[in-house]
N, C-alpha and C. Protein backbone atom coordinates (compact mmCIF):
# COMPACT_ATOMS: atom_id res chain seq x y z
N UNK A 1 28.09 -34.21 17.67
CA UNK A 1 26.87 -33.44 17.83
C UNK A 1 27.17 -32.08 18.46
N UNK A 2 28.21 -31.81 19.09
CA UNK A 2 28.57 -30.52 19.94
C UNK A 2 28.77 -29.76 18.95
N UNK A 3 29.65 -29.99 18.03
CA UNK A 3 30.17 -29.31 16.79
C UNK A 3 28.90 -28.81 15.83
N UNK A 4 27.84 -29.11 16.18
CA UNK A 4 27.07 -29.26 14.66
C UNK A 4 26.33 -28.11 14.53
N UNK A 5 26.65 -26.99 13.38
CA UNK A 5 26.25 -25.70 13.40
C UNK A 5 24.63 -25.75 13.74
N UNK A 6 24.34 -24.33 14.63
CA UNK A 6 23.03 -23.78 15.09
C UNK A 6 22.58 -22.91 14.01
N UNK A 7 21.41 -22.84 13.89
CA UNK A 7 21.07 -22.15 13.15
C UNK A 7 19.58 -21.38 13.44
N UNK A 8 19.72 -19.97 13.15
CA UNK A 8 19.22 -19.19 13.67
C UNK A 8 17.49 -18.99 13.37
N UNK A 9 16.63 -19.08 14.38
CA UNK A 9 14.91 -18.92 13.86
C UNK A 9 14.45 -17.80 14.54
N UNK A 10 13.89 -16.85 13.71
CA UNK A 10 13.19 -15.86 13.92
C UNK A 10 11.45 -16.50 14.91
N UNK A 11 11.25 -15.97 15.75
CA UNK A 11 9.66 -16.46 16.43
C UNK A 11 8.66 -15.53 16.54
N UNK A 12 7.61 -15.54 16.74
CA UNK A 12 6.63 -14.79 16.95
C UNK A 12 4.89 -15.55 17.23
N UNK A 13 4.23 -15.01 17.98
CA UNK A 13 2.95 -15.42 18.57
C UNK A 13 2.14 -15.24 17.27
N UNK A 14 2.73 -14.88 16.07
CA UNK A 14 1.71 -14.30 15.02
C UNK A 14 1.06 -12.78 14.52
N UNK A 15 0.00 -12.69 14.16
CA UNK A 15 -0.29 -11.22 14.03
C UNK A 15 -1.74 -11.16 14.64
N UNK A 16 -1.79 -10.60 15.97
CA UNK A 16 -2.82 -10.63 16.87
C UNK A 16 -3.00 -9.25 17.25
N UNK A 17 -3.87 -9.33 18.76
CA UNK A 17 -4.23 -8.00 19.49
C UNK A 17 -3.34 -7.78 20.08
N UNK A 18 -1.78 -7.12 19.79
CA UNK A 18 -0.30 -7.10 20.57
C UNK A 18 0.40 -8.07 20.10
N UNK A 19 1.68 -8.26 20.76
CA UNK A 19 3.03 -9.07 20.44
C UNK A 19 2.47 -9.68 21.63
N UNK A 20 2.31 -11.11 21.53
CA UNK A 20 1.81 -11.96 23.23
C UNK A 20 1.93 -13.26 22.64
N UNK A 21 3.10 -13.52 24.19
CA UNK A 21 3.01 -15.27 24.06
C UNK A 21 2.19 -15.83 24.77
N UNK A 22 1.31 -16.93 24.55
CA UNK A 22 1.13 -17.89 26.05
C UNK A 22 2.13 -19.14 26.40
N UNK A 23 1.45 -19.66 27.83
CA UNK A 23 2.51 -20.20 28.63
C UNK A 23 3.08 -21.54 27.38
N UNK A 24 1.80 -21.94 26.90
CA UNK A 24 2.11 -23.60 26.24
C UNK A 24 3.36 -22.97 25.02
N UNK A 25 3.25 -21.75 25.12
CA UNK A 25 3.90 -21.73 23.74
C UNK A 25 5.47 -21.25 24.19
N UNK A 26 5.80 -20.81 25.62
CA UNK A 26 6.89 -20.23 26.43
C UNK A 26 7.71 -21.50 26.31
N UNK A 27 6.80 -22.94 26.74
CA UNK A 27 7.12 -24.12 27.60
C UNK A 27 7.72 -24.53 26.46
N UNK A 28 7.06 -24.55 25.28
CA UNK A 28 7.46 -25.61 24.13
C UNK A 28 9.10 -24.69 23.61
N UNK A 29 9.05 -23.17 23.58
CA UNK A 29 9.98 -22.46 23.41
C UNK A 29 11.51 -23.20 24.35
N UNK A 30 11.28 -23.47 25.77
CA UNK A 30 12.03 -23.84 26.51
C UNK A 30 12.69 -25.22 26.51
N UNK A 31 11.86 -26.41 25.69
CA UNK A 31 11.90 -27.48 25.81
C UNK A 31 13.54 -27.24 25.10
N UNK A 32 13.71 -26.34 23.86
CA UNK A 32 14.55 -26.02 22.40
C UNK A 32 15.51 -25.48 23.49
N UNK A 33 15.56 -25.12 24.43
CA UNK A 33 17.13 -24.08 25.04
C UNK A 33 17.89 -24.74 25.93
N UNK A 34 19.05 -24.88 26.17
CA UNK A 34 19.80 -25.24 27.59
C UNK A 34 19.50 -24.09 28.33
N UNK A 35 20.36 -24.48 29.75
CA UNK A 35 20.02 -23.73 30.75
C UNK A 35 20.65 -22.66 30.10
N UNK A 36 22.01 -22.04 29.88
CA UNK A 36 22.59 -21.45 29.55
C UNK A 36 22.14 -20.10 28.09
N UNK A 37 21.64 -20.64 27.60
CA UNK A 37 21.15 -20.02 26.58
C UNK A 37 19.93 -19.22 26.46
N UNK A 38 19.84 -17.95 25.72
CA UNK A 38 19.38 -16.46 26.04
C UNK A 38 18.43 -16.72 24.50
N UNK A 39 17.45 -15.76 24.95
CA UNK A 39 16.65 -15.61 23.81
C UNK A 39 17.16 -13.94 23.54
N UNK A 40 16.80 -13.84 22.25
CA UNK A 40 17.35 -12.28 21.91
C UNK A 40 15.73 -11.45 21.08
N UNK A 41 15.05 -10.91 22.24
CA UNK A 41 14.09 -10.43 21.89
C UNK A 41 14.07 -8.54 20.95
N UNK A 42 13.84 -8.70 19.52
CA UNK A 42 14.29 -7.94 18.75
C UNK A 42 13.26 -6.84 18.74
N UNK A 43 12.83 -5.41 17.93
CA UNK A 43 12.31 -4.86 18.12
C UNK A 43 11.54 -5.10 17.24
N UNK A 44 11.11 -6.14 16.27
CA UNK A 44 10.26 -6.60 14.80
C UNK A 44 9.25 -7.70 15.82
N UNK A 45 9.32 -7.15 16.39
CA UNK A 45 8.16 -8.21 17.71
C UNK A 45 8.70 -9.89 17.45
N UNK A 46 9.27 -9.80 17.04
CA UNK A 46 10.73 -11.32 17.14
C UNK A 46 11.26 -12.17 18.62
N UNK A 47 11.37 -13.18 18.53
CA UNK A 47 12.44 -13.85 19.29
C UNK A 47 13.49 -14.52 18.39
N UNK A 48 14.67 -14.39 18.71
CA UNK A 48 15.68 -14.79 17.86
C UNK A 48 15.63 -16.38 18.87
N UNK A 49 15.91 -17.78 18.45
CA UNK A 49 16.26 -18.38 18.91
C UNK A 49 16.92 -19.55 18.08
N UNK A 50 17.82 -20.04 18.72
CA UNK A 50 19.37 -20.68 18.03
C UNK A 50 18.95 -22.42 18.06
N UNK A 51 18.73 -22.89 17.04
CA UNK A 51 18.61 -24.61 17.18
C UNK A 51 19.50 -25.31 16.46
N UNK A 52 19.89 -26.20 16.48
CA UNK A 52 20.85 -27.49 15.50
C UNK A 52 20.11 -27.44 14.18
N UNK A 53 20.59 -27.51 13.22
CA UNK A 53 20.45 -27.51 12.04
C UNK A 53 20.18 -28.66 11.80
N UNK A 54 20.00 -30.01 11.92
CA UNK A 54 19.39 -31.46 12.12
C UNK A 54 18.04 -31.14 12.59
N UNK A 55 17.48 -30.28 13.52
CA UNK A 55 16.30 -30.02 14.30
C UNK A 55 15.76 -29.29 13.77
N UNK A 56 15.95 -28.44 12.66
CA UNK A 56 15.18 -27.25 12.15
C UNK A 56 13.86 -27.51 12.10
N UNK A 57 13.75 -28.62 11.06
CA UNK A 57 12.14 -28.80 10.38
C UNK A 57 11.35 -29.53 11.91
N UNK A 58 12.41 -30.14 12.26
CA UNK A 58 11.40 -30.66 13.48
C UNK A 58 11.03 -29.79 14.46
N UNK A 59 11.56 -28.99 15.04
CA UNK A 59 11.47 -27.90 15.67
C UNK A 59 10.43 -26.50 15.57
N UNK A 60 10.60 -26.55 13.76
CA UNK A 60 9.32 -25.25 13.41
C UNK A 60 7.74 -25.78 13.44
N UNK A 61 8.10 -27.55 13.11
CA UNK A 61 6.40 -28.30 13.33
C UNK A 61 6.44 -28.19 14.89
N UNK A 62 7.44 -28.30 16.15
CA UNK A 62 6.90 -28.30 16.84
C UNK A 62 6.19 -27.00 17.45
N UNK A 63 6.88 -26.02 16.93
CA UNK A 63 6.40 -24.54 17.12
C UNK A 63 4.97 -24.02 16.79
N UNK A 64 5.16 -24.45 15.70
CA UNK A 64 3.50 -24.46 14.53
C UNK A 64 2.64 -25.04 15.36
N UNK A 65 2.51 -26.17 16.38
CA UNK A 65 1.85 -26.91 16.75
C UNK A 65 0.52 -26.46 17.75
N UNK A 66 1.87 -25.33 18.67
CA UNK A 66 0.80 -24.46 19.02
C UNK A 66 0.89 -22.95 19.36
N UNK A 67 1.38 -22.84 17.51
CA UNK A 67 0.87 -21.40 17.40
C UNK A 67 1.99 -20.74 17.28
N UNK A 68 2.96 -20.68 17.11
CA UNK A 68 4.68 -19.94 16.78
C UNK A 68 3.95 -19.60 15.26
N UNK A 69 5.12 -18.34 14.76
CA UNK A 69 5.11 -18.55 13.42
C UNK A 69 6.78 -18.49 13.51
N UNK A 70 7.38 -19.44 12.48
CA UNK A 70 8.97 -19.25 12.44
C UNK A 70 9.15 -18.75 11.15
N UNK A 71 9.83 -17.64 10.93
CA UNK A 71 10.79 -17.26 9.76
C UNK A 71 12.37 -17.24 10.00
N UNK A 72 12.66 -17.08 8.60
CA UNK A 72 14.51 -17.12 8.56
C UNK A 72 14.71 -15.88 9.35
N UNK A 73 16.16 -15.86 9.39
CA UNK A 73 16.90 -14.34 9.48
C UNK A 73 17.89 -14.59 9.36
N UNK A 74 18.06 -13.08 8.61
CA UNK A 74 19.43 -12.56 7.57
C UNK A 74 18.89 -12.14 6.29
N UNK A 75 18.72 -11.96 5.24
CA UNK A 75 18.40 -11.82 4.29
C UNK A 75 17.05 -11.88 3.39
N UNK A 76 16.08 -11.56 4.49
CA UNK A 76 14.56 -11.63 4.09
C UNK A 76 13.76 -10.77 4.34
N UNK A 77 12.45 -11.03 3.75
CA UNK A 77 11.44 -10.11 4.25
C UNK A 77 11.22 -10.19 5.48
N UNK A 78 11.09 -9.20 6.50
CA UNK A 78 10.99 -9.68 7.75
C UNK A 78 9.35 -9.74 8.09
N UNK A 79 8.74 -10.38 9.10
CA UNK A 79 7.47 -10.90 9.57
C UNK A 79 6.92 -9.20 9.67
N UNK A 80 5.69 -8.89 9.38
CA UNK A 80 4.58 -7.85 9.23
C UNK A 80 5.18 -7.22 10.98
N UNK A 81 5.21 -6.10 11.06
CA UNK A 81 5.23 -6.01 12.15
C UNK A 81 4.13 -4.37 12.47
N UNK A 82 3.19 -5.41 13.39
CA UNK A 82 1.72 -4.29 13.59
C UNK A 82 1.98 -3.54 14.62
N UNK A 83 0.45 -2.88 14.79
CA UNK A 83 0.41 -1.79 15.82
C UNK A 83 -0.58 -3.26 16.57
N UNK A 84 -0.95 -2.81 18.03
CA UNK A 84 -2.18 -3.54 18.46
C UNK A 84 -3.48 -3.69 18.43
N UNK A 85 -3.88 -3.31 17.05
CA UNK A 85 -5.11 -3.34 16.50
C UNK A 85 -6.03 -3.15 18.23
N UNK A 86 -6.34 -1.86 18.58
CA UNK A 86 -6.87 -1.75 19.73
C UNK A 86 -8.35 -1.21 19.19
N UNK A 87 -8.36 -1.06 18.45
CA UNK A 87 -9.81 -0.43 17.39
C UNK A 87 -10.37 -1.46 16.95
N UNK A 88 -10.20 -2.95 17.14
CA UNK A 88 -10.76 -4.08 16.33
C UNK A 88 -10.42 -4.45 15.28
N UNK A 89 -10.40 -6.06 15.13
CA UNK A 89 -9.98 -7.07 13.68
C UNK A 89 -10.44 -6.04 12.89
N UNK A 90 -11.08 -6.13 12.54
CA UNK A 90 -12.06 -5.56 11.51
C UNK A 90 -12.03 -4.07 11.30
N UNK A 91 -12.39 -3.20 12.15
CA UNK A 91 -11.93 -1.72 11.89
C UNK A 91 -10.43 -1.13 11.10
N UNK A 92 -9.62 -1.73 11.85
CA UNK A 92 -8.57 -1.49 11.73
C UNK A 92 -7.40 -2.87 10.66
N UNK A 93 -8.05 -3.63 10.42
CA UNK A 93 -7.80 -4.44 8.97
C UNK A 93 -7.04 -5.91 9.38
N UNK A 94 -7.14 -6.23 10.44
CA UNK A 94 -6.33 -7.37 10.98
C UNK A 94 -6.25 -8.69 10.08
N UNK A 95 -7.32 -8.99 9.36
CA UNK A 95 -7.45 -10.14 8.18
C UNK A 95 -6.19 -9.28 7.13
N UNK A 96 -5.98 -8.67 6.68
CA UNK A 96 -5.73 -7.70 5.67
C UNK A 96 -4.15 -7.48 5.98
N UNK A 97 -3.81 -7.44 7.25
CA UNK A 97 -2.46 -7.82 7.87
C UNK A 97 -1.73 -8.94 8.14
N UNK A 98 -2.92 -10.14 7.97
CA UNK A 98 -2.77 -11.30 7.87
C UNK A 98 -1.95 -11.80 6.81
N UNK A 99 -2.84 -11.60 5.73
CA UNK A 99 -2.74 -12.05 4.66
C UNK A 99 -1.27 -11.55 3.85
N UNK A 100 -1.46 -10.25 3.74
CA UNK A 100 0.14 -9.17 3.83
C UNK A 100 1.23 -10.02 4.14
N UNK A 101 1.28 -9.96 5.44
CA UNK A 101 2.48 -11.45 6.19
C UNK A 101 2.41 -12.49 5.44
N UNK A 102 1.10 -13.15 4.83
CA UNK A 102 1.85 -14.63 4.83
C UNK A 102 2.17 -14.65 3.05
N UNK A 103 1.69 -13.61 2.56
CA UNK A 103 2.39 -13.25 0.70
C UNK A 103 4.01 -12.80 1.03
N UNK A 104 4.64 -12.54 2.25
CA UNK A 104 5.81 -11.72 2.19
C UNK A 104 6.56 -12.03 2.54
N UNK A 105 6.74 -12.43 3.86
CA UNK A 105 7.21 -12.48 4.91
C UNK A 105 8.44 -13.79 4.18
N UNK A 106 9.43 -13.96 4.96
CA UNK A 106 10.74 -14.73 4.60
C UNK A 106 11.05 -14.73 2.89
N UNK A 107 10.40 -14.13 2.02
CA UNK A 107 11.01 -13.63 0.98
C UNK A 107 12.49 -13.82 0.86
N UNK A 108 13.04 -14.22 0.09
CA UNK A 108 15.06 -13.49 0.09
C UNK A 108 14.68 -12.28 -0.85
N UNK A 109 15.83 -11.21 0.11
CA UNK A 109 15.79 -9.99 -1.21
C UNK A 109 17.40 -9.92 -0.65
N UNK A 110 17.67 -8.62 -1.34
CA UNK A 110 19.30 -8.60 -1.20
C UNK A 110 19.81 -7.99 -0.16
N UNK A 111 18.98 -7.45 0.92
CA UNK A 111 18.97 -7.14 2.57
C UNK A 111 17.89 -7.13 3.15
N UNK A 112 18.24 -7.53 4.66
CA UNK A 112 16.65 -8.09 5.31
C UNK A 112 15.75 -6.57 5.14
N UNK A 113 14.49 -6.79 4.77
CA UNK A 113 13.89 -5.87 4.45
C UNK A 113 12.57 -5.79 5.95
N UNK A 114 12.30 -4.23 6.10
CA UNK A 114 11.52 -4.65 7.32
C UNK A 114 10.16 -3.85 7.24
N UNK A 115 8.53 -4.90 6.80
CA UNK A 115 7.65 -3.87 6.37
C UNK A 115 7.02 -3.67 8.10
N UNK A 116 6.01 -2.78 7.71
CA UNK A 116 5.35 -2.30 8.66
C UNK A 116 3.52 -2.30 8.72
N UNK A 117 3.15 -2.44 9.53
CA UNK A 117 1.38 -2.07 9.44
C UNK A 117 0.64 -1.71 10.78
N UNK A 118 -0.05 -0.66 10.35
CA UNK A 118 -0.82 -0.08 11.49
C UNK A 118 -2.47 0.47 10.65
N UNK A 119 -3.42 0.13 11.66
CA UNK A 119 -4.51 0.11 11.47
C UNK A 119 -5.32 1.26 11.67
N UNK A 120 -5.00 3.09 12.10
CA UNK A 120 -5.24 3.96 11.65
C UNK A 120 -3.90 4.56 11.94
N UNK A 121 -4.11 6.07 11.59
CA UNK A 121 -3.35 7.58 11.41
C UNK A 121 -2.43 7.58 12.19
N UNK A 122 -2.88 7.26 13.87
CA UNK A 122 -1.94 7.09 15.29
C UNK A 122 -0.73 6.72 14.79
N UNK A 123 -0.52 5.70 14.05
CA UNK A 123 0.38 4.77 13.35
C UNK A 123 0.98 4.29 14.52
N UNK A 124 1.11 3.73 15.30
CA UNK A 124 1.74 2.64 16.63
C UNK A 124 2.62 1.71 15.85
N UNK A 125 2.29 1.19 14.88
CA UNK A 125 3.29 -0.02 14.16
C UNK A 125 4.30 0.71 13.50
N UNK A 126 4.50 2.01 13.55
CA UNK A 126 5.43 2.63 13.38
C UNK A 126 5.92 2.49 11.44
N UNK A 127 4.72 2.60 10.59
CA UNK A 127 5.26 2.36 9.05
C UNK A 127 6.26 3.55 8.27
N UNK A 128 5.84 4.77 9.13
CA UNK A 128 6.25 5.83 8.25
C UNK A 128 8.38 5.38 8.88
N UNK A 129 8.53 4.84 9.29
CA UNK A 129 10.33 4.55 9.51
C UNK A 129 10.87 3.37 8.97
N UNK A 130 9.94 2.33 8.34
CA UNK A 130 10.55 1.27 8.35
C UNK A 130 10.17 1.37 6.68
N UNK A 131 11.33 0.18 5.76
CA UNK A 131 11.34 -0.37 4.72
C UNK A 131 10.27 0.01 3.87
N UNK A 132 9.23 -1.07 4.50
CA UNK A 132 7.66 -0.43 3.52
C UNK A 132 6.79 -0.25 4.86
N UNK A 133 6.20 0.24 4.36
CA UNK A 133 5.16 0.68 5.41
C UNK A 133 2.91 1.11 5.07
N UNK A 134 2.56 0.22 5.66
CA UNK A 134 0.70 0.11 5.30
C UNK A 134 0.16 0.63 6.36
N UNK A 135 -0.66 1.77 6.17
CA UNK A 135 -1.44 2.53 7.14
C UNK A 135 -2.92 2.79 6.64
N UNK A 136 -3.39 1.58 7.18
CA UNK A 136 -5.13 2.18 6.83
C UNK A 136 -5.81 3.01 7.69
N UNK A 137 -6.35 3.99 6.44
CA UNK A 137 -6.91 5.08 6.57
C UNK A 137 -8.56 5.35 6.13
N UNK A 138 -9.09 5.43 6.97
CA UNK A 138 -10.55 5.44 6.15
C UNK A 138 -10.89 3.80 5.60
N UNK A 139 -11.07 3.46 4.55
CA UNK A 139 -11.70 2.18 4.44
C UNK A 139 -10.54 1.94 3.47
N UNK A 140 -9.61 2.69 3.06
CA UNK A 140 -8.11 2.36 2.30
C UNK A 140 -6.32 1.68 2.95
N UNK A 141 -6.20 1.42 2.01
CA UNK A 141 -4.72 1.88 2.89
C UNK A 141 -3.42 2.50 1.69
N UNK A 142 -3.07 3.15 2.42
CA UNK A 142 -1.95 4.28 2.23
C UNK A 142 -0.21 3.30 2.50
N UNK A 143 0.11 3.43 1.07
CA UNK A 143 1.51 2.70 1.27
C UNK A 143 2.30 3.99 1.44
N UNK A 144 3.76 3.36 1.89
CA UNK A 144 4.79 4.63 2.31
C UNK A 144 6.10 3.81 2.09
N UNK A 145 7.17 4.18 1.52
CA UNK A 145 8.16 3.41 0.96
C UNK A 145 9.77 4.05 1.77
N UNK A 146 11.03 3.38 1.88
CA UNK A 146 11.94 3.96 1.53
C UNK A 146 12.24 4.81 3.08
N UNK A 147 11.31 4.50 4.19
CA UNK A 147 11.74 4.90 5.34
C UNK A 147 12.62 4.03 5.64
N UNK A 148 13.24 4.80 7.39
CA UNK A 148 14.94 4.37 7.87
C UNK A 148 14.73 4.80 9.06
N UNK A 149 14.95 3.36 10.41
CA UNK A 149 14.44 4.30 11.82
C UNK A 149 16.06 4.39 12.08
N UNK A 150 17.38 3.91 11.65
CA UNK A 150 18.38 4.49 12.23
C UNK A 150 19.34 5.03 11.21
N UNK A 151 20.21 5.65 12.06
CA UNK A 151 21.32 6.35 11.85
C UNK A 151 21.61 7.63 11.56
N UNK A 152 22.48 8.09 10.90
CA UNK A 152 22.48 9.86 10.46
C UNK A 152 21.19 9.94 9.32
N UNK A 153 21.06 9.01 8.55
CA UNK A 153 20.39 9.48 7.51
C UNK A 153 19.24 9.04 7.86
N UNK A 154 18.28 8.51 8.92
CA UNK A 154 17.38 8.36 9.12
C UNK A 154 16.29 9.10 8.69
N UNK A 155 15.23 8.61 7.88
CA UNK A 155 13.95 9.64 7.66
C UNK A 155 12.69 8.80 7.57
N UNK A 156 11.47 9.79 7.36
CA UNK A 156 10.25 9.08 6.99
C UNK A 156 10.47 8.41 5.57
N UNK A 157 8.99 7.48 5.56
CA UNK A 157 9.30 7.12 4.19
C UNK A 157 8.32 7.48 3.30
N UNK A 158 8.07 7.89 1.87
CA UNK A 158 7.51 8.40 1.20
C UNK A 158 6.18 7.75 0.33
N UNK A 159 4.88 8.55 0.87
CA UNK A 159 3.89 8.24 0.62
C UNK A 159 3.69 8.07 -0.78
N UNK A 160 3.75 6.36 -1.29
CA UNK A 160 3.58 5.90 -2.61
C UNK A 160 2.27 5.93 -3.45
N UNK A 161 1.44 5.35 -2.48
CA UNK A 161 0.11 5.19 -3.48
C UNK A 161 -0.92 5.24 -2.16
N UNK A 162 -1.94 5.90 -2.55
CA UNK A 162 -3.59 6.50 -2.02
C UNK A 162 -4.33 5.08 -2.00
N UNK A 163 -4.97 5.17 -0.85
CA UNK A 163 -6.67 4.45 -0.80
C UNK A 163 -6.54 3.06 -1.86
N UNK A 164 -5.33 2.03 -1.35
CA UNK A 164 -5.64 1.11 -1.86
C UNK A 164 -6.51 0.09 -1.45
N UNK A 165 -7.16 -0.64 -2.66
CA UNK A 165 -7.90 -1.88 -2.00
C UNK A 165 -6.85 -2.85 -1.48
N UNK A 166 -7.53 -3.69 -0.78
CA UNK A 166 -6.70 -4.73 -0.62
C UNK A 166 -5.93 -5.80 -1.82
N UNK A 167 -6.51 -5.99 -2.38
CA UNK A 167 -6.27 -6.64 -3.53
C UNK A 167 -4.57 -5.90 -4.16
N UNK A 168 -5.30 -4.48 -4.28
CA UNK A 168 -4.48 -3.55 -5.25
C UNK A 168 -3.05 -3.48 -3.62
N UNK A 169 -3.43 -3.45 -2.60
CA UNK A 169 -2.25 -3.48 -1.68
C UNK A 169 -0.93 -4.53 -2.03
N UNK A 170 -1.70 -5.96 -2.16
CA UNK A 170 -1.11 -7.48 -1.74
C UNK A 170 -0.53 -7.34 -3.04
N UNK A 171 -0.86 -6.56 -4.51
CA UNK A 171 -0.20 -6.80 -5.74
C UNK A 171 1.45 -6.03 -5.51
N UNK A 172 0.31 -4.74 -5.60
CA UNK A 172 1.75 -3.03 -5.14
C UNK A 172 2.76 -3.70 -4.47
N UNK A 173 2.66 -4.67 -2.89
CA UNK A 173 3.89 -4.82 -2.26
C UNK A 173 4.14 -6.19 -2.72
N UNK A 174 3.49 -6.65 -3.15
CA UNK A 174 4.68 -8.08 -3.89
C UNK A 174 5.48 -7.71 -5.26
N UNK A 175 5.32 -6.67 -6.17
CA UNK A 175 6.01 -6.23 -7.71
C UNK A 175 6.85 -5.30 -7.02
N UNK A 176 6.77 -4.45 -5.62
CA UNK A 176 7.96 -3.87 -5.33
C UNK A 176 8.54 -4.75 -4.76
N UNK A 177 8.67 -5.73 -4.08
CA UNK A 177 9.13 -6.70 -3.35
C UNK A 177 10.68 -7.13 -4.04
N UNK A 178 9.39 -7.75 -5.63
CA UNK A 178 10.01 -8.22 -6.93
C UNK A 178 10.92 -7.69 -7.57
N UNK A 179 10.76 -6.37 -7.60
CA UNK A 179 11.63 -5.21 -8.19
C UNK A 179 12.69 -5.22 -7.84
N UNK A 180 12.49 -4.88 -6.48
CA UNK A 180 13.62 -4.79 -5.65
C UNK A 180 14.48 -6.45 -5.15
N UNK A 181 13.75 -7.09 -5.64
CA UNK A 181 15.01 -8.90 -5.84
C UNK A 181 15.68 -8.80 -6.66
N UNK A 182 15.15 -8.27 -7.92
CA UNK A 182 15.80 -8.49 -9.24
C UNK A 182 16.92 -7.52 -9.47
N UNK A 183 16.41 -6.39 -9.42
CA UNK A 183 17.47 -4.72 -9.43
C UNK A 183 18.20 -4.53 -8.23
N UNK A 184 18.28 -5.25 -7.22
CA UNK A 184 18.83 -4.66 -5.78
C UNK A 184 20.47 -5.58 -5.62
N UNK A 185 21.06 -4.49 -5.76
CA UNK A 185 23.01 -5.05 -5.56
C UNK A 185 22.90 -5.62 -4.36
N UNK A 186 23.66 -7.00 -4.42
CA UNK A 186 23.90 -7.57 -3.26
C UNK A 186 24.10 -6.96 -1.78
N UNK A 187 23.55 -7.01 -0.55
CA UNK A 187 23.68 -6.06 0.51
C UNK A 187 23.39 -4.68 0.63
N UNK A 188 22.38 -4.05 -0.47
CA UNK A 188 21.64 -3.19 -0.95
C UNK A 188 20.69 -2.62 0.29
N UNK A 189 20.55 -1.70 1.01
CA UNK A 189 19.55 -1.79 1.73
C UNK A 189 17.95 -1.08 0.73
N UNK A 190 17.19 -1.35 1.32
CA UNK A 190 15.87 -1.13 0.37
C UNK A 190 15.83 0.59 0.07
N UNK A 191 15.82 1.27 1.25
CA UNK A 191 16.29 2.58 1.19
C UNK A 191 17.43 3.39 0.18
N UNK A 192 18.24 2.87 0.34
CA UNK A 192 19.43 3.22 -0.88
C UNK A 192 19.11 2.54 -2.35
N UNK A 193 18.19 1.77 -2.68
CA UNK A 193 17.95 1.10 -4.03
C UNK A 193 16.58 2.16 -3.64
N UNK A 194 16.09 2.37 -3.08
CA UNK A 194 15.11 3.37 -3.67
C UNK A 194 15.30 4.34 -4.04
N UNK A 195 16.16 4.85 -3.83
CA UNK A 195 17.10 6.73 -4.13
C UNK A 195 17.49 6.59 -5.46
N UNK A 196 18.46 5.29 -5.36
CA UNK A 196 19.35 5.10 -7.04
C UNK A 196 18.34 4.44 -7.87
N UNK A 197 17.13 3.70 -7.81
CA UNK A 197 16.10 3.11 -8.31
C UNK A 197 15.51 3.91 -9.39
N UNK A 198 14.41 5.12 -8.16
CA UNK A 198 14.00 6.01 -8.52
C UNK A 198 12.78 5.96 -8.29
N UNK A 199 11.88 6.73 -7.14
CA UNK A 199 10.48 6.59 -6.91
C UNK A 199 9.72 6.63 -8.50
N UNK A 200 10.11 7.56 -9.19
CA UNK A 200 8.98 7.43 -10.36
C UNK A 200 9.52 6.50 -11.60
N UNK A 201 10.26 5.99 -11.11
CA UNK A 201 10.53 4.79 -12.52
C UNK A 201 9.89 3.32 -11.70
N UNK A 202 9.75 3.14 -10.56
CA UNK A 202 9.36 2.63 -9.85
C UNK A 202 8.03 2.01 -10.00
N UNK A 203 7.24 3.49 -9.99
CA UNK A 203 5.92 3.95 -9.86
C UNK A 203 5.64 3.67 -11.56
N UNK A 204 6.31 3.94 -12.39
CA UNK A 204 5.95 3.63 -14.23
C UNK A 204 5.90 2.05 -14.23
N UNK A 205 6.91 1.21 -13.97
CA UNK A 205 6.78 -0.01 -13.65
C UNK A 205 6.06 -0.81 -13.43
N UNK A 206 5.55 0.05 -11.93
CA UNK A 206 3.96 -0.72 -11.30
C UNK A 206 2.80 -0.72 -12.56
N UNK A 207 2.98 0.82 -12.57
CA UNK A 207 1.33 1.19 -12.91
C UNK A 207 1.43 -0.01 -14.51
C-alpha cells in the first residue's frame, strides 16, 4: 500500500460569491492528508490535492458530499474560473457561469486549457489573459480567445464574438473546445493552435 501511486485531484468550493471554503468542507479535506502533506493552492481558484488511486472514486463522493467540486489535472479543461460576482447571481450571470463549468470543465484537449468568466467590464476573473475568456456586458456576453497571462509572449486575447445569448455562448465554447481536440498537436497550447489555426477559419467553421 506505501508503493501505490497517488494521484492528483484538482478541488474547489464551486462557482459562488468568491473562491470560499467552509469548515465541514476543510475537515473532510483533512480527513484525505497525513500530517506531513501540503495542499498546493493554484491561481485557477484550485486546491491541488494528492490521494491513492484505490481512493479516487471514494474520495470525490466523499467531497461531493458536502460540496467540493473535483476535476482532473494535466490535460483538461480547467474548472470556470470567476470574478466574485459582487453585483449579484443574476446581474452579473452566475447561473450562466454555472452551467459554462459543468458543459466544460475536465474536458481532455491536447493542453490543460484555462477558461475564464467575469460578470461585467471591471473583468476581476481576469478573461482578457487566459485561454478563453466570457465577459458579460450589458445583457450579452462577449467571448475573447487566444489570451496568455505568462511569459515573453504574453498578451490579451482576442475579442471573438459580440452580445452572445447564452445558448449561442454554451454552443461557441463547446465547437471551439471541439476544434481545438480534434486539430490541436499533442502538447499544443490553445494560444499557439490559435495563431497556426487561424482566427478566421475558425470563425468560418463556427458560423
Amino acid at each position: 500500500m506505501e508503493n501505490e501511486k497517488k494521484v492528483k485531484l484538482a478541488v474547489n468550493g464551486g462557482i459562488s460569491f468568491g473562491a470560499k471554503l467552509n469548515a465541514k468542507q476543510l475537515v473532510v479535506i483533512a480527513e484525505y492528508m497525513n500530517d506531513d502533506d501540503e495542499l498546493e493552492l493554484t491561481t485557477f481558484q484550485q486546491l491541488y490535492i494528492d490521494v491513492l488511486e484505490s481512493e479516487v472514486e471514494f474520495v470525490k463522493e466523499k467531497f461531493t458530499e458536502v460540496g467540493l467540486s473535483c476535476y482532473p489535472v494535466g490535460n483538461f479543461v480547467k474548472s470556470l474560473r470567476t470574478c466574485n460576482f459582487c453585483k449579484g447571481a443574476e446581474e452579473e450571470g452566475m447561473p450562466i457561469a454555472i452551467e459554462l463549468n459543468k458543459r466544460i470543465a475536465g474536458k481532455q484537449v491536447p493542453f490543460t486549457l484555462r477558461p475564464a468568466y467575469t460578470g461585467c467590464p471591471v473583468g476581476c476573473g481576469e478573461p482578457l489573459v487566459n485561454d478563453i475568456g466570457v465577459m458579460k456586458v450589458r445583457d450579452g456576453y462577449d467571448l475573447y480567445i487566444g489570451g496568455k497571462a505568462k511569459g515573453k509572449d504574453a498578451k490579451t486575447g482576442t475579442l471573438f464574438m459580440e452580445q452572445l445569448t447564452p445558448e449561442q455562448l454554451y454552443k461557441v465554447v463547446e465547437k471551439i473546445i471541439n476544434i481545438y481536440t480534434e486539430q490541436g498537436k499533442k502538447r499544443e497550447q490553445f494560444s499557439k493552435f490559435i495563431t497556426r489555426f487561424g482566427l478566421e477559419n475558425l470563425k468560418q467553421i463556427i458560423a
